[in-house]
PDB file of N, CA and C in Angstrom:
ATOM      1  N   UNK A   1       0.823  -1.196   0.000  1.00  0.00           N
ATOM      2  CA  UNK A   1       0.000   0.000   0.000  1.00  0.00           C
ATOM      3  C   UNK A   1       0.866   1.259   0.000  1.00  0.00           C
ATOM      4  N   UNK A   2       1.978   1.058   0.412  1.00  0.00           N
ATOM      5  CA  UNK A   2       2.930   2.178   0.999  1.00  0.00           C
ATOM      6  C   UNK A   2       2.835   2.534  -0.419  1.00  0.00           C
ATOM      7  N   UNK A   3       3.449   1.650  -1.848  1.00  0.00           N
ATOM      8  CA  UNK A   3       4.088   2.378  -3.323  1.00  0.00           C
ATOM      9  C   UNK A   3       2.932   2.680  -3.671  1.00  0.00           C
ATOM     10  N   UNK A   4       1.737   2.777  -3.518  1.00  0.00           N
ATOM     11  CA  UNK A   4       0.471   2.935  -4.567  1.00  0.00           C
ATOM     12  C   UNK A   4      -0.138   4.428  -4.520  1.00  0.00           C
ATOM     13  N   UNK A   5      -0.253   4.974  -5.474  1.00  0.00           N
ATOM     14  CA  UNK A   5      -1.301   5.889  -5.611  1.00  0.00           C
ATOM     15  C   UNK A   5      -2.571   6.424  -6.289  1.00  0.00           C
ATOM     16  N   UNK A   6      -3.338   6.815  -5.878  1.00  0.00           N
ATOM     17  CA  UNK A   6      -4.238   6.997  -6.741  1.00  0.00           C
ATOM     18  C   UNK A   6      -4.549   7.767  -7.827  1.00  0.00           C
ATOM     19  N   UNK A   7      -4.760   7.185  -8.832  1.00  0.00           N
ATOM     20  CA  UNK A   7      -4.659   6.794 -10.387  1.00  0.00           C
ATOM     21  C   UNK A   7      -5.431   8.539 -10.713  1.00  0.00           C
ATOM     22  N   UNK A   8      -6.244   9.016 -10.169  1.00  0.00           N
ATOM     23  CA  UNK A   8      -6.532   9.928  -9.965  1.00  0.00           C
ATOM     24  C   UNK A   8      -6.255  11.577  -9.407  1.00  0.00           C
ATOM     25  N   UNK A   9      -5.810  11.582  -8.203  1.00  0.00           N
ATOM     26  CA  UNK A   9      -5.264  12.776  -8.059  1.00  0.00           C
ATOM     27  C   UNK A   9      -3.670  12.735  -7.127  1.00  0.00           C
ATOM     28  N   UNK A  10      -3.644  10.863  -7.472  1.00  0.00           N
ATOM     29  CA  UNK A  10      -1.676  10.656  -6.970  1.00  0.00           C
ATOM     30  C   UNK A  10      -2.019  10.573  -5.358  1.00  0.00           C
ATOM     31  N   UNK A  11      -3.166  10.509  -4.869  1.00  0.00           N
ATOM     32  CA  UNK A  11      -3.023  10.669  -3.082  1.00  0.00           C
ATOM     33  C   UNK A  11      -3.036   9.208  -2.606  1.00  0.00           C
ATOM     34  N   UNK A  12      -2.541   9.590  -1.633  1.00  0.00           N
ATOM     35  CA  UNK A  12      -2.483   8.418  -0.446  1.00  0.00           C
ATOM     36  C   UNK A  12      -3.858   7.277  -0.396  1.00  0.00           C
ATOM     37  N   UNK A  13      -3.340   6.085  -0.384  1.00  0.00           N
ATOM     38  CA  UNK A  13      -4.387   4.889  -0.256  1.00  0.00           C
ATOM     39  C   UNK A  13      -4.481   4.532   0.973  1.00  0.00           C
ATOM     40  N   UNK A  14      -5.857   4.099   1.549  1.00  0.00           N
ATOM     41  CA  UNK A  14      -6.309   3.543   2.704  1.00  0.00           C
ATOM     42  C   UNK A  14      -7.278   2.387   1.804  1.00  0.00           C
ATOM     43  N   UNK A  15      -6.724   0.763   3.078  1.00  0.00           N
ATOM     44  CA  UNK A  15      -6.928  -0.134   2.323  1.00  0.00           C
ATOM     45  C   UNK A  15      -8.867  -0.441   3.288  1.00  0.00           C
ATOM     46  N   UNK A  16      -9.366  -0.902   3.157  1.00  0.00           N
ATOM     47  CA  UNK A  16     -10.913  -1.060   3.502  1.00  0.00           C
ATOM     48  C   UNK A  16     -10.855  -2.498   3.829  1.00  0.00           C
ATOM     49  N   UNK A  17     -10.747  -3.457   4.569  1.00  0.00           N
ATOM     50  CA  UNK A  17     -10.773  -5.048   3.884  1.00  0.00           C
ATOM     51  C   UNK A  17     -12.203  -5.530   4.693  1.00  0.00           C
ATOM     52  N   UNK A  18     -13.167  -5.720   3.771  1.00  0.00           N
ATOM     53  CA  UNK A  18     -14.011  -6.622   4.152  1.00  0.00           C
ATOM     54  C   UNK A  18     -13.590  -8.655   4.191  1.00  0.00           C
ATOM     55  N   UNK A  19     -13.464  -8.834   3.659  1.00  0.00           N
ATOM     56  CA  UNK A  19     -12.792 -10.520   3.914  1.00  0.00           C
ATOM     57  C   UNK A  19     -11.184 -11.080   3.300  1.00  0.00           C
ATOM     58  N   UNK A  20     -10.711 -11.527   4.199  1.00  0.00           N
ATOM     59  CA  UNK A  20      -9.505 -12.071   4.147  1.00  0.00           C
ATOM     60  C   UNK A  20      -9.399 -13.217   4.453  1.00  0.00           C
ATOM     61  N   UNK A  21      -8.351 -14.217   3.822  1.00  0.00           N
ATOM     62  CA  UNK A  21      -8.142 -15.729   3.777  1.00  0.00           C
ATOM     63  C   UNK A  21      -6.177 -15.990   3.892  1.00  0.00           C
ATOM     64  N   UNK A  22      -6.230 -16.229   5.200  1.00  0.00           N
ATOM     65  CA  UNK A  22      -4.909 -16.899   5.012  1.00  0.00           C
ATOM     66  C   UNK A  22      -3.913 -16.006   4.225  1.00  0.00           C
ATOM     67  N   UNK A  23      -4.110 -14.874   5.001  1.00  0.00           N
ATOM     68  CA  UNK A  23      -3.124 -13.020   5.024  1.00  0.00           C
ATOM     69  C   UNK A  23      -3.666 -12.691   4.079  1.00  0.00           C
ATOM     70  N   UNK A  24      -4.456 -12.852   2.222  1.00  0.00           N
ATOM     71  CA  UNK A  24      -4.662 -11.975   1.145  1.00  0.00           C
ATOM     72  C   UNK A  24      -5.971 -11.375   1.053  1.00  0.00           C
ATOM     73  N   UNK A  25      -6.427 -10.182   1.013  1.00  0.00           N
ATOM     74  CA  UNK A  25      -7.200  -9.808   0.931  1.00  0.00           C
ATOM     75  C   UNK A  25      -8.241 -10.426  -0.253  1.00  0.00           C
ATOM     76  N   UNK A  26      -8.905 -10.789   0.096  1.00  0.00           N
ATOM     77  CA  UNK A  26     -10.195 -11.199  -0.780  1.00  0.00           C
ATOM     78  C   UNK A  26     -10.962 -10.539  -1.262  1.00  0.00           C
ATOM     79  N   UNK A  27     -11.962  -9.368  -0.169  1.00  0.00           N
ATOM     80  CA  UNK A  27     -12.518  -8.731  -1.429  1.00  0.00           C
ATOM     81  C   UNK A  27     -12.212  -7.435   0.079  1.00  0.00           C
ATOM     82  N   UNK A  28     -12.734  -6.017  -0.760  1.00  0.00           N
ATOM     83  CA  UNK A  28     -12.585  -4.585   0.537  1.00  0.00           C
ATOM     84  C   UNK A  28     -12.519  -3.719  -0.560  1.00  0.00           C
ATOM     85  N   UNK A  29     -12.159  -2.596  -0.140  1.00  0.00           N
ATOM     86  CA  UNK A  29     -11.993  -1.061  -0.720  1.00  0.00           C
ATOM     87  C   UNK A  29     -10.716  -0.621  -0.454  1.00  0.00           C
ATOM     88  N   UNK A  30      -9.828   0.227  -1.513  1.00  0.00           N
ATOM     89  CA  UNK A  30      -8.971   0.689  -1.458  1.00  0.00           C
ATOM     90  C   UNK A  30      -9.290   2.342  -2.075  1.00  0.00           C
ATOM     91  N   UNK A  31      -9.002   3.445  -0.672  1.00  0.00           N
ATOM     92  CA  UNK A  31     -10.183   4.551  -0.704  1.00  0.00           C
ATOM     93  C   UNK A  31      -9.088   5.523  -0.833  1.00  0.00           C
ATOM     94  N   UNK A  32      -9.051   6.537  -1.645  1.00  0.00           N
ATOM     95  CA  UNK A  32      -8.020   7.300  -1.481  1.00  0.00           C
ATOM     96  C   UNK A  32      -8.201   8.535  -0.208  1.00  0.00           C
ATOM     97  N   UNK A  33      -7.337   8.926   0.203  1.00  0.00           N
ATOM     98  CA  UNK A  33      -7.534   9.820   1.350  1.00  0.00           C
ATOM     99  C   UNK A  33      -7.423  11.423   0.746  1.00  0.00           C
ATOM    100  N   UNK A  34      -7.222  11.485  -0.207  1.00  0.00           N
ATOM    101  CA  UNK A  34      -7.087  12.946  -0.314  1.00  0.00           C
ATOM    102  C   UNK A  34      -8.884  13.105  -1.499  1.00  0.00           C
ATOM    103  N   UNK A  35      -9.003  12.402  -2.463  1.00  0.00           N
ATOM    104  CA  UNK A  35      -9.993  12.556  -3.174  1.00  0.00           C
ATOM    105  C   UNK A  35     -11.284  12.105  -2.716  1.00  0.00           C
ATOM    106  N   UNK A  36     -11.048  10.777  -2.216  1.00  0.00           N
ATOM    107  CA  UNK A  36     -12.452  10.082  -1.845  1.00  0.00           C
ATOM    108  C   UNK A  36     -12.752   8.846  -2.868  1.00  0.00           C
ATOM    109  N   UNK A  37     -12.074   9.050  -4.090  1.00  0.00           N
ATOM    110  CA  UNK A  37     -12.578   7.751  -4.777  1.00  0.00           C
ATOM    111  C   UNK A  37     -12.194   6.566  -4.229  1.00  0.00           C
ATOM    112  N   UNK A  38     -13.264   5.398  -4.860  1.00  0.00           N
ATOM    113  CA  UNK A  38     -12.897   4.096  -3.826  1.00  0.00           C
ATOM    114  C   UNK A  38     -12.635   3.206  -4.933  1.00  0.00           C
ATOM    115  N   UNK A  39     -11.739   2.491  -4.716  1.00  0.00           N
ATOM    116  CA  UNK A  39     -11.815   1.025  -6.073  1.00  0.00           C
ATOM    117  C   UNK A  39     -11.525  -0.106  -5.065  1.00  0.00           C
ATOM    118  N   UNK A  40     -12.688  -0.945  -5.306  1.00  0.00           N
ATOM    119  CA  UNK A  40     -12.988  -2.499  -5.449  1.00  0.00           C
ATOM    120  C   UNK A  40     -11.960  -3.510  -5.286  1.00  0.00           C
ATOM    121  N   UNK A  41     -11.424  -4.113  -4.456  1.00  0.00           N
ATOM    122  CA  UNK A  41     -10.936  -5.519  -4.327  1.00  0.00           C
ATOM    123  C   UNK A  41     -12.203  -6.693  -4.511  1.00  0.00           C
ATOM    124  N   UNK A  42     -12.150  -7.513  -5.689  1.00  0.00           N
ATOM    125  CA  UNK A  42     -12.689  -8.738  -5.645  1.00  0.00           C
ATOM    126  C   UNK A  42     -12.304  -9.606  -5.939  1.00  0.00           C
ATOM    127  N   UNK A  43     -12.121 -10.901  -5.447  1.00  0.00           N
ATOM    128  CA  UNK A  43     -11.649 -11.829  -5.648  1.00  0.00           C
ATOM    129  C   UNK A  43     -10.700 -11.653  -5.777  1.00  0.00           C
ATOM    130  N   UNK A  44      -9.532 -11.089  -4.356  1.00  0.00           N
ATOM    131  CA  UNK A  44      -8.455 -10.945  -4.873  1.00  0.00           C
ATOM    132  C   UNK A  44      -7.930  -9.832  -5.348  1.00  0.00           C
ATOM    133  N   UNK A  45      -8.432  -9.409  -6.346  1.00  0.00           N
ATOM    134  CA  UNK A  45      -7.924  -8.676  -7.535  1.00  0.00           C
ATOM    135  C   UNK A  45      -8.474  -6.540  -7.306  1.00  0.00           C
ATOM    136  N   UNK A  46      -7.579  -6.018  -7.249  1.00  0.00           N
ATOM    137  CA  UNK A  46      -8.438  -5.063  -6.822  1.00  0.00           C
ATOM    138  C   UNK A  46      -8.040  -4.087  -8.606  1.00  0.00           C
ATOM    139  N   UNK A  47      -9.110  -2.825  -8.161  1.00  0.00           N
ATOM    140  CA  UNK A  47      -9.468  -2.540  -9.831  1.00  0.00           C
ATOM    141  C   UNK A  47      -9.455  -1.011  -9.502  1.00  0.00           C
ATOM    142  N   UNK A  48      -7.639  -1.031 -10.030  1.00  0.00           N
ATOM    143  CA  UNK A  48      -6.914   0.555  -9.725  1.00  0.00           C
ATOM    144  C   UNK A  48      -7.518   1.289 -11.084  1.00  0.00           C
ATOM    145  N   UNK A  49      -8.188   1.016 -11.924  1.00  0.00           N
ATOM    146  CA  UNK A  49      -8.779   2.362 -13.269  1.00  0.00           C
ATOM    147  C   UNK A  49      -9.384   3.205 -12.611  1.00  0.00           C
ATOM    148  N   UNK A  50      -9.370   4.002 -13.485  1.00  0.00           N
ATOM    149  CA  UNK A  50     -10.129   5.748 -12.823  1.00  0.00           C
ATOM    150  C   UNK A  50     -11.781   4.962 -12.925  1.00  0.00           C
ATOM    151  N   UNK A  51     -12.451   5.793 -12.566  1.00  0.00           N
ATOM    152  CA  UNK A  51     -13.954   4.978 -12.310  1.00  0.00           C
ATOM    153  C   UNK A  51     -14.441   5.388 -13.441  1.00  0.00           C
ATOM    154  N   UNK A  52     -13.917   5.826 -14.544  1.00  0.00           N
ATOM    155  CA  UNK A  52     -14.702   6.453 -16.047  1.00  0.00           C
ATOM    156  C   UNK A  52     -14.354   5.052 -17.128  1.00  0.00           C
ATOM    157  N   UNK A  53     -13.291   4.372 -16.535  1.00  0.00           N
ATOM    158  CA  UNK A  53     -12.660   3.529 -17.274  1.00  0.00           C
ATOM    159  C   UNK A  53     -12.984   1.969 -16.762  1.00  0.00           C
ATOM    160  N   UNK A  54     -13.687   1.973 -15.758  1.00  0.00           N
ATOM    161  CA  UNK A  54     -14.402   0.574 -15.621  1.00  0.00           C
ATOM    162  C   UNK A  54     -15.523  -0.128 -15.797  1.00  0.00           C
ATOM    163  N   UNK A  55     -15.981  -1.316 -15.834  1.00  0.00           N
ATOM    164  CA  UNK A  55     -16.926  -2.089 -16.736  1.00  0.00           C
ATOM    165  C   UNK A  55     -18.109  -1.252 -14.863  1.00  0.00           C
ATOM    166  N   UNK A  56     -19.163  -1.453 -16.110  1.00  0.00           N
ATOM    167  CA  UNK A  56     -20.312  -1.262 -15.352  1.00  0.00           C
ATOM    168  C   UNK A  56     -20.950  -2.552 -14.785  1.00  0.00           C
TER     169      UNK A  56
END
């Protein structure tokens, strides 16, 4: 979390974790602290695109 920023206005990430398995996050929110946008961990996989650029 420390290298990541948001894809958006470069700010600081705060990670959200709703369920975890054996240390990896499964699914949660990764929320930026300076903008407010949030992107999606599911299954694993979390979904750093700007929110103009993801599947509906």
């Amino acid at each position: 979390m420390e290298i990541l920023a948001c894809p958006v206005c470069k700010g600081d990430l705060e990670l959200k974790i709703d369920e975890e398995k054996d240390g990896e996050v499964i699914s949660g929110t990764i929320i930026c602290k300076k903008c407010g946008e949030k992107y999606p961990i599911e299954d694993g996989i979390p979904n750093m695109l700007p929110p103009d650029l993801r599947e509906s």
